[in-house]
C-alpha atoms as a PDB file:
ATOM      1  CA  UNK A   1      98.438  71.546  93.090  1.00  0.00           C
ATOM      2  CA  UNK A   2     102.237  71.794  93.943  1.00  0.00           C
ATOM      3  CA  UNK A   3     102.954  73.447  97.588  1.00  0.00           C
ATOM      4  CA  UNK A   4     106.486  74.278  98.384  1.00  0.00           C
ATOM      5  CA  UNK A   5     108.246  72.445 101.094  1.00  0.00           C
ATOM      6  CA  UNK A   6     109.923  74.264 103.868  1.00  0.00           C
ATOM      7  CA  UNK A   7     113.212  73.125 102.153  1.00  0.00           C
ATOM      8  CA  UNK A   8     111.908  75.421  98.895  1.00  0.00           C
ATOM      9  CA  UNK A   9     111.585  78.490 100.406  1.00  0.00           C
ATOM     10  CA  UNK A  10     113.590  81.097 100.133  1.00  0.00           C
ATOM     11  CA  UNK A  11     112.454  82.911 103.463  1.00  0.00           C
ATOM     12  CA  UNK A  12     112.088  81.876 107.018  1.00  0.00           C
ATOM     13  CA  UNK A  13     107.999  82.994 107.830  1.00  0.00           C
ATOM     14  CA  UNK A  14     107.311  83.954 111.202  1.00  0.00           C
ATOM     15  CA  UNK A  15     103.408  84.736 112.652  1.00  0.00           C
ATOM     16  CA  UNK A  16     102.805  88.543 112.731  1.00  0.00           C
ATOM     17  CA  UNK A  17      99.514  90.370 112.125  1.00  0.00           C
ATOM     18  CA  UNK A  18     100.434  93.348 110.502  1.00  0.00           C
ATOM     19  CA  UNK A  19      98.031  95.512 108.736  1.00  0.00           C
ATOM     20  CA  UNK A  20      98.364  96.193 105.112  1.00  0.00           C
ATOM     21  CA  UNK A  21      95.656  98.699 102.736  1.00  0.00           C
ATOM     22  CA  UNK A  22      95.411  97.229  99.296  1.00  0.00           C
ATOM     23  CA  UNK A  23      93.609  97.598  96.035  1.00  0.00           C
ATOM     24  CA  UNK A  24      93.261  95.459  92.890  1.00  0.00           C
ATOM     25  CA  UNK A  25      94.457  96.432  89.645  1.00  0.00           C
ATOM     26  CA  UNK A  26      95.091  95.731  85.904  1.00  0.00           C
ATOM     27  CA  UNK A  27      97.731  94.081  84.909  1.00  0.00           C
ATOM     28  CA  UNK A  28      98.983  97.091  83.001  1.00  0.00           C
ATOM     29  CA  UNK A  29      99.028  99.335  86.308  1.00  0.00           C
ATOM     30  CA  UNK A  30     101.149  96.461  87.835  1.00  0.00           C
ATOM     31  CA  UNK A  31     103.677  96.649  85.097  1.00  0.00           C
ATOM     32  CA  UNK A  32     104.112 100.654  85.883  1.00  0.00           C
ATOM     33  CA  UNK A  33     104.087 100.216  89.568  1.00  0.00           C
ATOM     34  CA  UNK A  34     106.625  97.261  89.259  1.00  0.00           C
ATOM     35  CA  UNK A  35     109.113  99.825  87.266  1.00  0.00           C
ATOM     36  CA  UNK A  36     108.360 102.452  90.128  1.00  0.00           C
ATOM     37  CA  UNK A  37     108.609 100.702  92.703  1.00  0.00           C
ATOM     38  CA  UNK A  38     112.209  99.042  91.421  1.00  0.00           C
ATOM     39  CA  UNK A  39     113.559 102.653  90.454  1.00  0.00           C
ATOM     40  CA  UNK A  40     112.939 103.930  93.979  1.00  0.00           C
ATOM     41  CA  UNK A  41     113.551 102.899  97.389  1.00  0.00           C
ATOM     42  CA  UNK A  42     111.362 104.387 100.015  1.00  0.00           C
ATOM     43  CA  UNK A  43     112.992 106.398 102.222  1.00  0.00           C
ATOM     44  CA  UNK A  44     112.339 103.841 105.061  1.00  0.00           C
ATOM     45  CA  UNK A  45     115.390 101.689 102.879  1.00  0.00           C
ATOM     46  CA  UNK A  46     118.273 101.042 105.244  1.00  0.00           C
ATOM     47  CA  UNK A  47     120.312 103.327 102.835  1.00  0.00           C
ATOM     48  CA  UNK A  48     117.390 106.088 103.231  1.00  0.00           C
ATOM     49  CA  UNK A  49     117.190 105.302 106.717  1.00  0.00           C
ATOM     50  CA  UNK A  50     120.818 105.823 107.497  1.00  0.00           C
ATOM     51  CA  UNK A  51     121.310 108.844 105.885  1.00  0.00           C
ATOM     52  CA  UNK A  52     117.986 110.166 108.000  1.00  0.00           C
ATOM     53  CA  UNK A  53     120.635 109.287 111.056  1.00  0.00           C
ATOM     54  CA  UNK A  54     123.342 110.703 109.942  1.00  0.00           C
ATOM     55  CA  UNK A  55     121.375 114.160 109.355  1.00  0.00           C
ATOM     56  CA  UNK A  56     120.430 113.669 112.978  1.00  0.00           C
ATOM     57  CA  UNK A  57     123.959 113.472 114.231  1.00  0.00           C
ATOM     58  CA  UNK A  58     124.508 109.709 114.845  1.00  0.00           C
ATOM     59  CA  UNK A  59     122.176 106.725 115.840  1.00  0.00           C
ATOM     60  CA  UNK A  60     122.469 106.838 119.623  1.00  0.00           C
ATOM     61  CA  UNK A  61     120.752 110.657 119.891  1.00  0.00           C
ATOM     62  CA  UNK A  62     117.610 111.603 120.929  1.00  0.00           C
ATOM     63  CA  UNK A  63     116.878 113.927 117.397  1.00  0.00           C
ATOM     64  CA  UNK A  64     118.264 110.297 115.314  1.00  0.00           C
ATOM     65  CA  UNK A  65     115.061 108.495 117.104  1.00  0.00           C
ATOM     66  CA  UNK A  66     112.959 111.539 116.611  1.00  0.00           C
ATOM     67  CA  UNK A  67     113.534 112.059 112.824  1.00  0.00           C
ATOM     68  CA  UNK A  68     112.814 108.608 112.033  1.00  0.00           C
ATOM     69  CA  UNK A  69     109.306 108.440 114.593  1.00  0.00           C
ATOM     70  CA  UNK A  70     108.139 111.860 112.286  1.00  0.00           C
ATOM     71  CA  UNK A  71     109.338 109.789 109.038  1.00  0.00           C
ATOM     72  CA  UNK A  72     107.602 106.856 109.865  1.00  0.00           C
ATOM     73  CA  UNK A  73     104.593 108.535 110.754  1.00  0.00           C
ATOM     74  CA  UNK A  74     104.732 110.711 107.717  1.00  0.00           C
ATOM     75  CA  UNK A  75     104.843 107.862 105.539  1.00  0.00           C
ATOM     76  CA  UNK A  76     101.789 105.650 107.253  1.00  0.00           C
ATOM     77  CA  UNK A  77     100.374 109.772 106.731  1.00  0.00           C
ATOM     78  CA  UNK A  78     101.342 109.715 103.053  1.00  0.00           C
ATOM     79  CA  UNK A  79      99.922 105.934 102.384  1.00  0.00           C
ATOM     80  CA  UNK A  80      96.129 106.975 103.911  1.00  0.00           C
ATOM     81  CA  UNK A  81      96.104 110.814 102.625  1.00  0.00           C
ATOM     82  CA  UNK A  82      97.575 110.425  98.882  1.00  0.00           C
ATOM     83  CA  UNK A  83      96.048 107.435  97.862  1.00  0.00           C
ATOM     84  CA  UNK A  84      94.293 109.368  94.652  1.00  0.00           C
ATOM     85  CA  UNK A  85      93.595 106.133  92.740  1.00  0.00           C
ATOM     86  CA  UNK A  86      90.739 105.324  95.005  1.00  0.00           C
ATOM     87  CA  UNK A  87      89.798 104.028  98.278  1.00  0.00           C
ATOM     88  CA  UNK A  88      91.844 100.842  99.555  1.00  0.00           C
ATOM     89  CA  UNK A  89      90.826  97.612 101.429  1.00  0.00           C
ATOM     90  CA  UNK A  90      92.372  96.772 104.653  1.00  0.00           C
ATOM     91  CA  UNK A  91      93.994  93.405 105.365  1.00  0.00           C
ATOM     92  CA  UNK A  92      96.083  91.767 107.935  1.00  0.00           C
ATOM     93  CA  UNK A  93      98.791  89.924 106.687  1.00  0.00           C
ATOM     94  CA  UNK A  94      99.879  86.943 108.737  1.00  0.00           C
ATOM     95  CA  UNK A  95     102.723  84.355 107.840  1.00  0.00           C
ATOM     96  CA  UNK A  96     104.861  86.779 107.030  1.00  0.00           C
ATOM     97  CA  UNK A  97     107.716  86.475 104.883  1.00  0.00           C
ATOM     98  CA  UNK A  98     110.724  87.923 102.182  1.00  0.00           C
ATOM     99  CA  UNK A  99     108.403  86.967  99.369  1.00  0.00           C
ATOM    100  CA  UNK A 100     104.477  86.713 100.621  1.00  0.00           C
ATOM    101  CA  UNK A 101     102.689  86.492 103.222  1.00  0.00           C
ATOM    102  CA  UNK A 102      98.677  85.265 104.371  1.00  0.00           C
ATOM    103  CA  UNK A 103      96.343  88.329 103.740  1.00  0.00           C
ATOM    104  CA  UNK A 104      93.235  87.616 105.961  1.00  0.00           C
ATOM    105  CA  UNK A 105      90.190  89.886 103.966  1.00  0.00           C
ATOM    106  CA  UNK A 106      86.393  90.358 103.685  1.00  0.00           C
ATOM    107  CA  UNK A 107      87.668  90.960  99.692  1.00  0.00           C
ATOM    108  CA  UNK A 108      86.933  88.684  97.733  1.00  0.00           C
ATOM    109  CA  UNK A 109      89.621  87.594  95.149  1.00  0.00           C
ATOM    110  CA  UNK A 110      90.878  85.361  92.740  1.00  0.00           C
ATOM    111  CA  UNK A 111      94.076  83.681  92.240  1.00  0.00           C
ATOM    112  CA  UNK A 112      96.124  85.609  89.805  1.00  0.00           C
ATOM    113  CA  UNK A 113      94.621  88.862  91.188  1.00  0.00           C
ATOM    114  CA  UNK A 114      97.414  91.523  91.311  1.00  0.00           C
ATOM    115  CA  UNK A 115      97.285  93.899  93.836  1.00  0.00           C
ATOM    116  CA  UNK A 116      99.044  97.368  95.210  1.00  0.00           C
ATOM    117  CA  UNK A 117      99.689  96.966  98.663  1.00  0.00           C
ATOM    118  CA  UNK A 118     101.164  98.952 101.432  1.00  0.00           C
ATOM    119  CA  UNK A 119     102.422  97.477 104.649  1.00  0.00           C
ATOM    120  CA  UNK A 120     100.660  99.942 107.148  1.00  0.00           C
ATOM    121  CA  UNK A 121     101.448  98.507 110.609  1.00  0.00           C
ATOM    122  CA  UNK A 122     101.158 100.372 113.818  1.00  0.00           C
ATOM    123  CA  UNK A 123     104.011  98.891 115.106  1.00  0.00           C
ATOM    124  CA  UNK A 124     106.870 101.847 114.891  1.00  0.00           C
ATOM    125  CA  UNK A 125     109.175  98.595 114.051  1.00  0.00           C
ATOM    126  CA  UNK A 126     106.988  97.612 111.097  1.00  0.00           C
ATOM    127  CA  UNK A 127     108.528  99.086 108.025  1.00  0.00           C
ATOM    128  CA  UNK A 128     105.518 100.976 105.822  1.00  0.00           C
ATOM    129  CA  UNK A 129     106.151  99.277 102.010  1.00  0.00           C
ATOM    130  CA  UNK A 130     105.459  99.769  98.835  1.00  0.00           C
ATOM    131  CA  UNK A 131     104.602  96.392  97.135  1.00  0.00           C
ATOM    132  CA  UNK A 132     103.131  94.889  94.292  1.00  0.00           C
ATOM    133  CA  UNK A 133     101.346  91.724  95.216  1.00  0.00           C
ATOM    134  CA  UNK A 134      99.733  88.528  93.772  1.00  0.00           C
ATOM    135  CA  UNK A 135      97.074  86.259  94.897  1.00  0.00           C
ATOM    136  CA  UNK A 136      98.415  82.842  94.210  1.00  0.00           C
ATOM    137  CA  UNK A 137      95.449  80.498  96.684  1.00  0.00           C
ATOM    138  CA  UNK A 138      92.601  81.431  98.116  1.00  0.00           C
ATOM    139  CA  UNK A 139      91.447  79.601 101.193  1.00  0.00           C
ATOM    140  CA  UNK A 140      88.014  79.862 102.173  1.00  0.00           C
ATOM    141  CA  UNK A 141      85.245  82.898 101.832  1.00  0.00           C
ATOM    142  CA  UNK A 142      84.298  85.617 102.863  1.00  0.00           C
ATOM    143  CA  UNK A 143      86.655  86.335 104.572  1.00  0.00           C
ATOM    144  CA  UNK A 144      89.009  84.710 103.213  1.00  0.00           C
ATOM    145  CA  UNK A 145      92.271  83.522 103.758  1.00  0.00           C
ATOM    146  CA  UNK A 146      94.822  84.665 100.509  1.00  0.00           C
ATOM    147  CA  UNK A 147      98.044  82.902  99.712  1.00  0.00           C
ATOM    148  CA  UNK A 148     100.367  85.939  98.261  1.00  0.00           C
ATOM    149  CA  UNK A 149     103.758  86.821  97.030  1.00  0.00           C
ATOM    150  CA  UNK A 150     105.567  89.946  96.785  1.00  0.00           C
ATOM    151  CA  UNK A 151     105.913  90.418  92.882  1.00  0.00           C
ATOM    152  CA  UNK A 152     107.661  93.954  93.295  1.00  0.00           C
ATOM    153  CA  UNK A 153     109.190  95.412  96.000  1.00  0.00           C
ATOM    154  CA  UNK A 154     112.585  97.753  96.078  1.00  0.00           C
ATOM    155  CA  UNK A 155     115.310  95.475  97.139  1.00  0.00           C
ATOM    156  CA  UNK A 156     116.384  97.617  99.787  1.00  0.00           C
ATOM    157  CA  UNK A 157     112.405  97.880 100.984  1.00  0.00           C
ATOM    158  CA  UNK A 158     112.848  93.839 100.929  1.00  0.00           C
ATOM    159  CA  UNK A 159     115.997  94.082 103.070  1.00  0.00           C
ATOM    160  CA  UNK A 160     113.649  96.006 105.660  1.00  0.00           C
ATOM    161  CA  UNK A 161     111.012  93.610 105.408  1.00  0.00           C
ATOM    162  CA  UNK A 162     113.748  90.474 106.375  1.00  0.00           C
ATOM    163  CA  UNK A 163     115.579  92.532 108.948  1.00  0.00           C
ATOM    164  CA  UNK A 164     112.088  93.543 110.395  1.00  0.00           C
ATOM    165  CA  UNK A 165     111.149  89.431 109.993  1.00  0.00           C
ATOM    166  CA  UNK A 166     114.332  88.576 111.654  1.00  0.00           C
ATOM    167  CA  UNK A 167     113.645  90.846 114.427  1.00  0.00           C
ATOM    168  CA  UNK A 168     110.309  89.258 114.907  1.00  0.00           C
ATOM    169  CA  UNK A 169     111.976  85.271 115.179  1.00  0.00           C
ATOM    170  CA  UNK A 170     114.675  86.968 117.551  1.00  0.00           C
ATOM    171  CA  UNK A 171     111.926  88.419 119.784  1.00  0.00           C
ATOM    172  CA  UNK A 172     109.697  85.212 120.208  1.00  0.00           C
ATOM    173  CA  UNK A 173     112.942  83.120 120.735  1.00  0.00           C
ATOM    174  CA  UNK A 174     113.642  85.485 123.966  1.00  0.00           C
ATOM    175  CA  UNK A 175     110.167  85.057 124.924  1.00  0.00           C
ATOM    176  CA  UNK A 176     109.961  81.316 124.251  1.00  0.00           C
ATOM    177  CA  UNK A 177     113.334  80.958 126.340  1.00  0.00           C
ATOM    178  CA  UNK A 178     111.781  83.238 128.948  1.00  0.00           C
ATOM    179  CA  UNK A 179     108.650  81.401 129.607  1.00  0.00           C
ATOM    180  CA  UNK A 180     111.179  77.796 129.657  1.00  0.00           C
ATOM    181  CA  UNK A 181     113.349  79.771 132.835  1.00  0.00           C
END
């Protein structure tokens, strides 16, 4: 078994436990979703986002903050209400990086198991994604602790995720640096 190094990676991980709704499917459902999902950026996108600001007359207004609270909270909506291809697990992904994450689940799962996922946080600074996923280790059972990487993902949804990730490091250094004072 070959494990990547820290020197390997292509993203920083930081700890978070973020919710996420997932279900498993075929590997022909993955290929669609993969072209969907890389056709459109969600509307949470920094492009999407910024035009949402603009329509709200600049970032530092009270309707710029308002628009995107209803956005965000119509897309979490959308995610639990329109799911028509069945009911959805929930997760909590941990570990978090640009490509994968830990998904801690009572599912049980093998590696190679492809899944659609949506980052459902909370957290109004956890960006709600689209992603397709796949299970790539599985560490103990039930529940179970899943190795998985982000497969497809819009890459303006993945420059959420990293700015959201880099938000996350920048907030535990403060604390970290608080806590030394």
């Amino acid at each position: 078994m070959t494990t990547k190094s820290a020197q390997d990676r292509r993203y920083a991980r930081v700890r978070a436990r973020l919710r996420a709704r997932f279900r498993v499917i075929d590997s022909m459902s993955a290929a669609t979703l993969e072209e969907e999902l890389l056709a459109a950026a969600s509307v949470w996108s920094p492009r999407g986002e910024s035009e949402l600001v603009k329509l709200a007359g600049g970032p530092e207004g009270l309707m710029a903050t308002a628009i995107l609270d209803i956005s965000r909270q119509i897309q979490r909506l959308s995610y639990r209400i329109l799911d028509s291809d069945g009911p959805m697990e929930v997760g909590e992904l941990d570990e978090l990086s640009g490509g994968g994450a830990k998904l801690r689940s009572k599912a049980i799962f093998e590696k190679g198991t492809l899944l659609d996922m949506r980052l459902v946080d909370e957290d109004p600074e956890a960006p709600p994604i689209h992603m397709l996923a796949e299970v790539i280790h599985v560490r103990g059972g039930p529940p179970a602790v899943y190795g998985i990487c982000f497969r497809g993902i819009h890459p303006l949804d993945k420059e959420r995720l990293i700015r959201f990730i880099y938000g996350l490091q920048r907030r535990e250094l403060r604390k970290t640096h608080t806590q030394e004072s």
